[in-house]
Protein backbone atom coordinates (compact mmCIF):
# COMPACT_ATOMS: atom_id res chain seq x y z
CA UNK A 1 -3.54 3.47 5.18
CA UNK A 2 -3.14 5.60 2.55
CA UNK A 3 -5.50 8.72 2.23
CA UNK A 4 -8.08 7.46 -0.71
CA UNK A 5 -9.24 10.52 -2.48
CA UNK A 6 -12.19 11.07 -5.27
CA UNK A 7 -10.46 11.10 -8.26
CA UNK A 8 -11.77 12.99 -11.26
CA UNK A 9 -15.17 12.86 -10.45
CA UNK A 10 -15.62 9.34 -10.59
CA UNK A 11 -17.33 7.61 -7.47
CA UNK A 12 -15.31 5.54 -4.63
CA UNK A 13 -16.96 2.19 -3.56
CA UNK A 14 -16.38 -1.29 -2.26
CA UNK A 15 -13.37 0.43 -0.46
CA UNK A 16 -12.06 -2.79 2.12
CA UNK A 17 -8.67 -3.47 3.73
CA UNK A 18 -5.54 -4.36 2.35
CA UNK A 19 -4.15 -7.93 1.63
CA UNK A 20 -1.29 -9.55 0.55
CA UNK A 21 -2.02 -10.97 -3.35
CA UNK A 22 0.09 -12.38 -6.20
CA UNK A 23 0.16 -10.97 -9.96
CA UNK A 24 -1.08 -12.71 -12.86
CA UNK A 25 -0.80 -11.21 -16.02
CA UNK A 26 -2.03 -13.65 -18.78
CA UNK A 27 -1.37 -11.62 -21.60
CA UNK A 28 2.48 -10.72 -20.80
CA UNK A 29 4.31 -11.86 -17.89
CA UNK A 30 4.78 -8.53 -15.79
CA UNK A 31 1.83 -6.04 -14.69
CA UNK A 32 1.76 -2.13 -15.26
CA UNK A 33 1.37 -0.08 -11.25
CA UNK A 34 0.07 3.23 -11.99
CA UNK A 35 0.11 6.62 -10.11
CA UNK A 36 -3.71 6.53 -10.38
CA UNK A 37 -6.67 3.82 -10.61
CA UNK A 38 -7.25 4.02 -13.74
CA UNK A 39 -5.58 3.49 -17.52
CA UNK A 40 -5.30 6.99 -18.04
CA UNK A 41 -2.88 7.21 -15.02
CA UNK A 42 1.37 6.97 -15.34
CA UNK A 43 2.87 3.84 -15.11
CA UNK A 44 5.18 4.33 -12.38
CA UNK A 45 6.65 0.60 -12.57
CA UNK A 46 6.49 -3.06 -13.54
CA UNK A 47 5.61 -6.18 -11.74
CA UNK A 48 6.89 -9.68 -12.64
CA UNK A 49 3.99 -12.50 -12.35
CA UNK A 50 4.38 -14.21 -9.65
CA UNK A 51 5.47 -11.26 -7.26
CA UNK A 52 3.75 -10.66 -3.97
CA UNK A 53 1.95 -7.42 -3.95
CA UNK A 54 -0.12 -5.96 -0.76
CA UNK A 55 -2.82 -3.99 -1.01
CA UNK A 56 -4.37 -1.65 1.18
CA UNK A 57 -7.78 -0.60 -0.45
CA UNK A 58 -10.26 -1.49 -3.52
CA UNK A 59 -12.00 0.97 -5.80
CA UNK A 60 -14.10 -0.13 -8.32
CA UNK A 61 -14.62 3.10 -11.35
CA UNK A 62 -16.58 3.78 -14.31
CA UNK A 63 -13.76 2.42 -16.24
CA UNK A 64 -15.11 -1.30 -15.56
CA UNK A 65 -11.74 -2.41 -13.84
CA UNK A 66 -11.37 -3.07 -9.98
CA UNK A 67 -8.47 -0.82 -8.82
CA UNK A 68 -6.18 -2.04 -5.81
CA UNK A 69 -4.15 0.61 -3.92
CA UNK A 70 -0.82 -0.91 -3.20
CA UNK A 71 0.70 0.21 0.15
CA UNK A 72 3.51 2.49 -1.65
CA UNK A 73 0.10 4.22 -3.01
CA UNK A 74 0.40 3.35 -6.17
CA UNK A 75 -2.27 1.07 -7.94
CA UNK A 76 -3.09 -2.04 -10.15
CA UNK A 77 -5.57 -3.52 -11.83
CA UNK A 78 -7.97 -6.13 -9.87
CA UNK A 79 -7.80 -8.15 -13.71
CA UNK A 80 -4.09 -8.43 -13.15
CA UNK A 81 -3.98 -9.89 -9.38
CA UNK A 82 -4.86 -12.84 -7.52
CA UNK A 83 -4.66 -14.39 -4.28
């Protein structure tokens, strides 16, 4: 797993193991994987709904979004994955 480091300040929690999950972006068919968990972060790609995505940690921040580390260490949005 991926080292999970505090980020800016903000707090980790709910961190919990990886799993395999499917994006679902409502608004426009593909989903933004940033270098960070958060908005502020770079996007470093795109993901097409539908595509299988696995995870391999969960950190909720002060931003209000659930953040999901992917296991390339990148990370997306809880609001834009499902299982």
């Amino acid at each position: 797993m991926a080292d999970i480091n505090k980020i800016n300040d903000e707090s980790l929690e709910n961190v919990t193991g990886g799993v395999k999950r499917i994006v679902q972006n409502d608004a426009v068919n593909y989903a933004n994987v940033r270098s960070g968990a958060g908005l502020k972060y770079d996007v470093e790609y795109k993901v097409y709904n539908g595509t299988a995505v696995y995870t391999t940690g969960k950190v909720k921040y002060a931003d209000g979004y659930d953040w999901y580390q992917l296991d390339d260490g990148c990370w997306i949005s809880g609001s834009l994955i499902g299982y």
